[in-house]
Protein backbone atom coordinates (compact mmCIF):
# COMPACT_ATOMS: atom_id res chain seq x y z
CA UNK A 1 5.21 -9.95 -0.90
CA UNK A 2 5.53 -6.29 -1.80
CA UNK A 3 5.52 -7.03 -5.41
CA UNK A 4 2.53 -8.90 -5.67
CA UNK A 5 0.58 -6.43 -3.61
CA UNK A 6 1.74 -3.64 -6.10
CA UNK A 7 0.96 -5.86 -8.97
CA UNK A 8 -2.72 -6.99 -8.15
CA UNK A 9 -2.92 -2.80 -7.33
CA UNK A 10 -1.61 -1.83 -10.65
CA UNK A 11 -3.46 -4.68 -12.63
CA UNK A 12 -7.21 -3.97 -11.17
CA UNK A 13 -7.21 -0.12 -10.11
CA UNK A 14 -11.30 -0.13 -10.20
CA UNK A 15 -11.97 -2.84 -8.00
CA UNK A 16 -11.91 -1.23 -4.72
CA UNK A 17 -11.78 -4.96 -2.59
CA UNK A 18 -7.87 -5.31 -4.53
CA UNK A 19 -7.35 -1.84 -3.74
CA UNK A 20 -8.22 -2.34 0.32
CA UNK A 21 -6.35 -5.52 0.33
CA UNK A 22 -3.35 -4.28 -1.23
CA UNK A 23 -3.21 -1.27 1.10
CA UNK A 24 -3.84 -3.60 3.88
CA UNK A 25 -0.77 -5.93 2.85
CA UNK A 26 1.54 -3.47 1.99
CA UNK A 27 0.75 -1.51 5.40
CA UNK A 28 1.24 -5.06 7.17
CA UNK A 29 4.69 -5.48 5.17
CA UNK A 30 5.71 -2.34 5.69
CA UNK A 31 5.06 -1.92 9.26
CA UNK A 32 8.40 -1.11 11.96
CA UNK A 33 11.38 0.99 11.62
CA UNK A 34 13.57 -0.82 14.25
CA UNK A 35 15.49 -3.05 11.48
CA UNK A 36 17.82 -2.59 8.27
CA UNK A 37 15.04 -5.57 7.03
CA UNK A 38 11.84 -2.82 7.65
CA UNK A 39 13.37 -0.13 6.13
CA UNK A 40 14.56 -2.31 3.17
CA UNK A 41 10.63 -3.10 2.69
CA UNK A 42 9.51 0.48 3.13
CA UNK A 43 12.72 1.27 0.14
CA UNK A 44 11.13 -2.04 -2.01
CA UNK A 45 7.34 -0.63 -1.44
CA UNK A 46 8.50 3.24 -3.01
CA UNK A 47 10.69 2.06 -5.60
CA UNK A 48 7.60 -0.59 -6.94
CA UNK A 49 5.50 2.33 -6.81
CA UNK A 50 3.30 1.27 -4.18
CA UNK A 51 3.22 4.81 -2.86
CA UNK A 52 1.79 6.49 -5.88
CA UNK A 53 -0.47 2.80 -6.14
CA UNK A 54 -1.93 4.05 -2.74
CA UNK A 55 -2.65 7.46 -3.78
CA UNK A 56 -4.12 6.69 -6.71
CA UNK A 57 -6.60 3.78 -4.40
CA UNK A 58 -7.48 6.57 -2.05
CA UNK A 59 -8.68 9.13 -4.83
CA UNK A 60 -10.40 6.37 -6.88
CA UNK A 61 -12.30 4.88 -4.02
CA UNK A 62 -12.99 8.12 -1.68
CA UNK A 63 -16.47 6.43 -0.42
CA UNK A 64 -14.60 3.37 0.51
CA UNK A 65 -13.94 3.54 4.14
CA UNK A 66 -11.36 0.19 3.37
CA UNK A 67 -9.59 1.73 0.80
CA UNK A 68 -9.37 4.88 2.96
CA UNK A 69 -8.32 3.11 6.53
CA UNK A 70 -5.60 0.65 4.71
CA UNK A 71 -4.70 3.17 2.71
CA UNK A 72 -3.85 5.76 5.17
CA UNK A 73 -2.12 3.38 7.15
CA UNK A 74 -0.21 1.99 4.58
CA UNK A 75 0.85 5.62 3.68
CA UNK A 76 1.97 5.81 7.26
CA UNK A 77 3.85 2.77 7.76
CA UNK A 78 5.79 3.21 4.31
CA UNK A 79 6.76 7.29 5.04
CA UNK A 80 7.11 6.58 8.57
């Protein structure tokens, strides 16, 4: 889950294949705003600090166009 994205993220901030794949899951958790469940996720993903964690992947990895596309979509689907 949300966690264990955020985790791996926090745990391996140089390796820029954790950092895509953590973007990419929490953008897949995170994604929908219809539900009290998807909005719960999105609250679980900021209060982790998954939102900083992506921030932090995007400037570390700028020539990464993973990091970059999960990233920014991640961003989007936590904010959004």
């Amino acid at each position: 889950g949300i966690e264990v994205a955020v985790a791996a993220m926090l745990a391996h901030p140089q390796v820029a294949h954790v950092q895509e794949y953590g973007c990419w899951a929490v953008a897949c958790v995170c994604v929908g705003t219809d539900d009290a469940a998807a909005l719960a996720r999105m609250q679980r993903t900021a209060d982790a600090g998954g939102i900083e964690l992506i921030v932090a992947a995007l400037q570390a990895h700028p020539q990464v166009a993973g990091v970059q596309q999960f990233g920014c979509l991640a961003m989007n689907n936590v904010c959004f």
